[in-house]
N, C-alpha and C. Protein backbone atom coordinates (compact mmCIF):
# COMPACT_ATOMS: atom_id res chain seq x y z
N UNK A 1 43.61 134.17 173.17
CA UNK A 1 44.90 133.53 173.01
C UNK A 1 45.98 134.43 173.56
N UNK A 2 46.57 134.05 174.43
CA UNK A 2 47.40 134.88 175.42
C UNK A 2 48.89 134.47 174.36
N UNK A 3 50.03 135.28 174.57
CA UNK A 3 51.08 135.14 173.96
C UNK A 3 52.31 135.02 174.61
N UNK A 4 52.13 135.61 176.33
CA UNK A 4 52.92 135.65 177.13
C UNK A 4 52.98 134.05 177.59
N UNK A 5 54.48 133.66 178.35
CA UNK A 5 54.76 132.45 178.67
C UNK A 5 53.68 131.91 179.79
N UNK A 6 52.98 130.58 179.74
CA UNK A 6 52.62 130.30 181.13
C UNK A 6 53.76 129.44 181.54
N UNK A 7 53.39 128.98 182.95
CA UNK A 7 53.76 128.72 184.32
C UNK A 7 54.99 127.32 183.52
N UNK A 8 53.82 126.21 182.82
CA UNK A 8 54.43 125.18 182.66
C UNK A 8 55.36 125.48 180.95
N UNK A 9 55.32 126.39 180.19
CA UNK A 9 56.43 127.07 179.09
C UNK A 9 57.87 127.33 180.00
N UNK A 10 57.10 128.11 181.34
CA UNK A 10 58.49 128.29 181.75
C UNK A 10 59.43 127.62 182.62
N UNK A 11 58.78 126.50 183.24
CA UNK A 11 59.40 125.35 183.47
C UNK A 11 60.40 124.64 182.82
N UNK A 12 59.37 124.52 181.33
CA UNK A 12 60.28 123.49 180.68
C UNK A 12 60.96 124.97 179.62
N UNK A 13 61.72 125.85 179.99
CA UNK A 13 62.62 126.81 179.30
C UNK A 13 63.59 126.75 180.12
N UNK A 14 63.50 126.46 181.63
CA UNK A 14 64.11 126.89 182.33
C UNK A 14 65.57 126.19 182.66
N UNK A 15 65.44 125.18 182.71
CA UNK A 15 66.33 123.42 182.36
C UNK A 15 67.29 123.58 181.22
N UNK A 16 66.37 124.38 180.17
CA UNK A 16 67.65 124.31 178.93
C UNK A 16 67.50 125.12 177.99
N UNK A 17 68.96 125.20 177.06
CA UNK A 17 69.19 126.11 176.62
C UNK A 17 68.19 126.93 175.07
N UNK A 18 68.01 127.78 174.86
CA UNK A 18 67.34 128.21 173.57
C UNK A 18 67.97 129.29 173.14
N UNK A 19 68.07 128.51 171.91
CA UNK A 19 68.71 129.16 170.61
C UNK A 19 68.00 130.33 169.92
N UNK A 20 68.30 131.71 169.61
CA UNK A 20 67.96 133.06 169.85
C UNK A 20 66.80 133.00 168.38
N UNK A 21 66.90 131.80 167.77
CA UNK A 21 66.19 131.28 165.89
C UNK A 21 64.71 130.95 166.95
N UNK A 22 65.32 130.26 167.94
CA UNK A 22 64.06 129.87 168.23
C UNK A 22 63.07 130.90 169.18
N UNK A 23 63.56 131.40 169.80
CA UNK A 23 62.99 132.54 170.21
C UNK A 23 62.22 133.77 169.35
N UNK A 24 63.16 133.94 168.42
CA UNK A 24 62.72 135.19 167.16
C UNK A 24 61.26 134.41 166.22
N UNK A 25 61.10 132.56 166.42
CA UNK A 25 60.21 131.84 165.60
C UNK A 25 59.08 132.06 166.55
N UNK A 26 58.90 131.73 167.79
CA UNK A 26 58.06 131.76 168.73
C UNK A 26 57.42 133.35 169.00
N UNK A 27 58.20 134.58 168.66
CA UNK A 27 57.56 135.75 168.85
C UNK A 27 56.88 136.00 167.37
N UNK A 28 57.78 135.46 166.63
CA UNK A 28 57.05 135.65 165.17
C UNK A 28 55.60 135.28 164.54
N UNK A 29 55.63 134.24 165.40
CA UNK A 29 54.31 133.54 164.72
C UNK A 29 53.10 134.16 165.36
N UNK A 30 53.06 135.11 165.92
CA UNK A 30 51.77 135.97 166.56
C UNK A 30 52.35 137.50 166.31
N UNK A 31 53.25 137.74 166.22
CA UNK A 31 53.53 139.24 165.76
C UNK A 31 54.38 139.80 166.96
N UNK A 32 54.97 140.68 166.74
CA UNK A 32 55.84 141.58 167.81
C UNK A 32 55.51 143.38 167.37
N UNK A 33 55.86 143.61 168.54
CA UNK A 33 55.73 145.45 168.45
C UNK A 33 57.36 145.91 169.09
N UNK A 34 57.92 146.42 168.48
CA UNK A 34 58.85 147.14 168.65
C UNK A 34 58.91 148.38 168.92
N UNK A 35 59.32 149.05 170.27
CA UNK A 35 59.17 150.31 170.31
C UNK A 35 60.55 151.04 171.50
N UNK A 36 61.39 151.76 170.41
CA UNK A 36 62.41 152.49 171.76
C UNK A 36 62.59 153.84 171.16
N UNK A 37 63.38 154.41 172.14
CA UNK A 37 64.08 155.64 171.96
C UNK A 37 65.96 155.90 172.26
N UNK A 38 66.26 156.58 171.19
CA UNK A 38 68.07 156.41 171.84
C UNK A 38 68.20 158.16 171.75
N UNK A 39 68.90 158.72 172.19
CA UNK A 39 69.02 159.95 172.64
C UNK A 39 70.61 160.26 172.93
N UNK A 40 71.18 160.54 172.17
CA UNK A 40 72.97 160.47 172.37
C UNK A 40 72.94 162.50 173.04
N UNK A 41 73.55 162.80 174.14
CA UNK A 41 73.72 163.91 174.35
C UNK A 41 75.28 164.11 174.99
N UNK A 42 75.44 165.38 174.96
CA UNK A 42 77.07 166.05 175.71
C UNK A 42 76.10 167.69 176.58
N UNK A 43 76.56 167.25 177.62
CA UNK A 43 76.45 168.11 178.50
C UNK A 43 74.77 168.50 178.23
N UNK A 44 74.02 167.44 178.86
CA UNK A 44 72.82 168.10 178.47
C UNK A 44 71.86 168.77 177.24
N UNK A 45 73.09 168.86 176.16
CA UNK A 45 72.41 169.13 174.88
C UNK A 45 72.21 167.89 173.84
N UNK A 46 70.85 167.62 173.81
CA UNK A 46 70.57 166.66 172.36
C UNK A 46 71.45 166.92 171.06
N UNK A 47 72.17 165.66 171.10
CA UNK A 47 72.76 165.54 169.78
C UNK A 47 71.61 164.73 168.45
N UNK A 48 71.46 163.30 168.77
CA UNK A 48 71.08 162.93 168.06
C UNK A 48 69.70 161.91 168.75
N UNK A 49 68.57 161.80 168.13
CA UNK A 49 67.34 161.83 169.06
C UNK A 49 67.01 160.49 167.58
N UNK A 50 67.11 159.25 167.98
CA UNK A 50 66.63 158.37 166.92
C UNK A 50 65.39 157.35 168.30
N UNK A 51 63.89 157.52 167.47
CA UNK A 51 62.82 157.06 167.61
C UNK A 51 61.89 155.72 166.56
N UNK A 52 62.21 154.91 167.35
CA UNK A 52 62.18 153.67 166.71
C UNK A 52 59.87 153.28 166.96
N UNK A 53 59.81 152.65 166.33
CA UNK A 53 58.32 152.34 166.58
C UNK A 53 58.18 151.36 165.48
N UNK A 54 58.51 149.56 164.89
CA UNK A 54 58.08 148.94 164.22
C UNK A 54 57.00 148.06 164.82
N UNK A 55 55.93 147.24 163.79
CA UNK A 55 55.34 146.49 164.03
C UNK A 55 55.85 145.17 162.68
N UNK A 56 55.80 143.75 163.63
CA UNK A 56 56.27 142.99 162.51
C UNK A 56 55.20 141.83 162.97
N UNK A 57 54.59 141.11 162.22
CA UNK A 57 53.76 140.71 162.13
C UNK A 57 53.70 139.56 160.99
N UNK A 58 53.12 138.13 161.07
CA UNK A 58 53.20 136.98 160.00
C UNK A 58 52.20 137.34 158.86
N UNK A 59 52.06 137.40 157.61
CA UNK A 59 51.50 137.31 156.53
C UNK A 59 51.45 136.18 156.25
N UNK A 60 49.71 135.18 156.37
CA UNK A 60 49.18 134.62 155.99
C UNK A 60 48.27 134.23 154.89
N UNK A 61 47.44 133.58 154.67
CA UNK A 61 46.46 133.87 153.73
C UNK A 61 45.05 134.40 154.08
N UNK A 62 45.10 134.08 155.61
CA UNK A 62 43.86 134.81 156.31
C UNK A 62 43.68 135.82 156.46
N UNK A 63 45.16 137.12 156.60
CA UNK A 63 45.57 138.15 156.32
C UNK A 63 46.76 138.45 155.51
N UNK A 64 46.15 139.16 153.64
CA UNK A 64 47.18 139.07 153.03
C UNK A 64 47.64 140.05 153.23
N UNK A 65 49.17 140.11 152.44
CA UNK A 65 50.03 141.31 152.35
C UNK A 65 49.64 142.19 151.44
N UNK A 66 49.78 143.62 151.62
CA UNK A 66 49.07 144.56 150.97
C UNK A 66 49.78 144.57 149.68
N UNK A 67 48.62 144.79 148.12
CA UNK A 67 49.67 144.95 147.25
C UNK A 67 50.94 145.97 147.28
N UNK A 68 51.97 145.44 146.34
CA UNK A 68 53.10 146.46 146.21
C UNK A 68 53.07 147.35 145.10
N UNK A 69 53.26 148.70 145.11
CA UNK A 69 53.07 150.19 143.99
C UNK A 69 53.80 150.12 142.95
C-alpha cells in the first residue's frame, strides 16, 4: 500500500482547492514522520541548535495505544 499520490489523485487535486483539515486527515490515516533541524547562529557561532524527530501515527484497535503510568 503505497501512500504517496498517484497520477490520477493528482489530477483530480489539481483543478481544486484543499483545505489544510483535509490534507492533515489524508496524511493521518497511515501515519506521518516528522523530522527537521533549526540552528539560529551570529557570525558563525551556534546559538541555539533545536532537533525535532516526531512520529505520529493512528491508534486503532488492530494496534492499541500503549498503557498510560
Amino acid at each position: 500500500m503505497s501512500t504517496a499520490l498517484d497520477e490520477e489523485d493528482t489530477r483530480a487535486l489539481a483543478g481544486r482547492e484543499v483545505a489544510l483539515i483535509d490534507i492533515l486527515d489524508r496524511l493521518l490515516q497511515g501515519g506521518v514522520v516528522l523530522a527537521g533541524d533549526l540552528v539560529l547562529s551570529i557570525a558563525d557561532v551556534d546559538l541555539v541548535r533545536i532537533d525535532l524527530r516526531a512520529v505520529i501515527a493512528p491508534v486503532d484497535a488492530e494496534y492499541p495505544a500503549p498503557p498510560l503510568l
